[in-house]
Protein backbone atom coordinates (compact mmCIF):
# COMPACT_ATOMS: atom_id res chain seq x y z
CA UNK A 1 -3.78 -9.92 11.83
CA UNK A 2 -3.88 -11.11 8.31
CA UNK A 3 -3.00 -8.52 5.08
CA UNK A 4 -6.27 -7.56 3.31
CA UNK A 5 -6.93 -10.21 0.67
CA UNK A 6 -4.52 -9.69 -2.47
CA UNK A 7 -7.25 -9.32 -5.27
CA UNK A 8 -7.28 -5.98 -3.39
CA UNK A 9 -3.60 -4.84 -4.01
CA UNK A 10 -4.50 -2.77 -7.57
CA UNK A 11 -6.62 -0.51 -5.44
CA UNK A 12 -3.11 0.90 -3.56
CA UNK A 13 -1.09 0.75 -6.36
CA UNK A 14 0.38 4.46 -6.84
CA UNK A 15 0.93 6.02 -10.35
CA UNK A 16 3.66 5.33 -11.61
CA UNK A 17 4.38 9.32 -12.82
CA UNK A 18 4.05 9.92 -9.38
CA UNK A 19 7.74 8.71 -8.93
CA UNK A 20 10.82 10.98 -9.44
CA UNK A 21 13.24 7.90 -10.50
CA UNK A 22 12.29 4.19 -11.81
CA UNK A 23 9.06 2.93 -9.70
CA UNK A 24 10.02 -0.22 -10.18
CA UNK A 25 12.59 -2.58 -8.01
CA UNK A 26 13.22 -2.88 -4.72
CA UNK A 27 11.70 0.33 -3.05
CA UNK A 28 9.43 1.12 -6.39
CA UNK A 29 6.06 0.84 -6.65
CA UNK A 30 5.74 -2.55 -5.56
CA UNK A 31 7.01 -1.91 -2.40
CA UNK A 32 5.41 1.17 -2.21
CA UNK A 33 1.51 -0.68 -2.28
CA UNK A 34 2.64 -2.83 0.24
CA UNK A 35 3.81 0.21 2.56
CA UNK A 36 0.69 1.77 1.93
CA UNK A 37 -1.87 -1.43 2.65
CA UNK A 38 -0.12 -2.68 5.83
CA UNK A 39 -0.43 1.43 7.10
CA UNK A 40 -4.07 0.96 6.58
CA UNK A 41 -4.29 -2.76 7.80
CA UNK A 42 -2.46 -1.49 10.99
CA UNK A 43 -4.05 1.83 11.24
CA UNK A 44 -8.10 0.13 10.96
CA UNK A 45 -6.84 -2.13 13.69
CA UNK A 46 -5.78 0.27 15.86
CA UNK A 47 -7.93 3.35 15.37
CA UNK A 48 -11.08 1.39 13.35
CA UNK A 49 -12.03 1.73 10.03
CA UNK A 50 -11.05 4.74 8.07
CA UNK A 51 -8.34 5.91 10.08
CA UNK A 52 -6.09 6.00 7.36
């Protein structure tokens, strides 16, 4: 399985206000997108698209 193509990250990018504390290092926003499109990579695999 490859990650959906990166030109398609923006899309999963939360809002920042969303965020009690700084959304940015480590386990900000950043890493936050990337949780969220690998659920939805994995989840389409497994259950077919629009599981997630």
């Amino acid at each position: 399985m490859s990650p959906p193509p990166s030109s398609n990250l923006r899309t999963y990018l939360p809002d920042e206000s969303w965020f009690r504390f700084r959304p940015r290092g480590i386990h900000g926003a950043p890493h936050t997108t990337r949780v969220l499109v690998w659920a939805d990579a994995i989840a389409n695999a497994v259950a077919g698209p629009g599981a997630l």
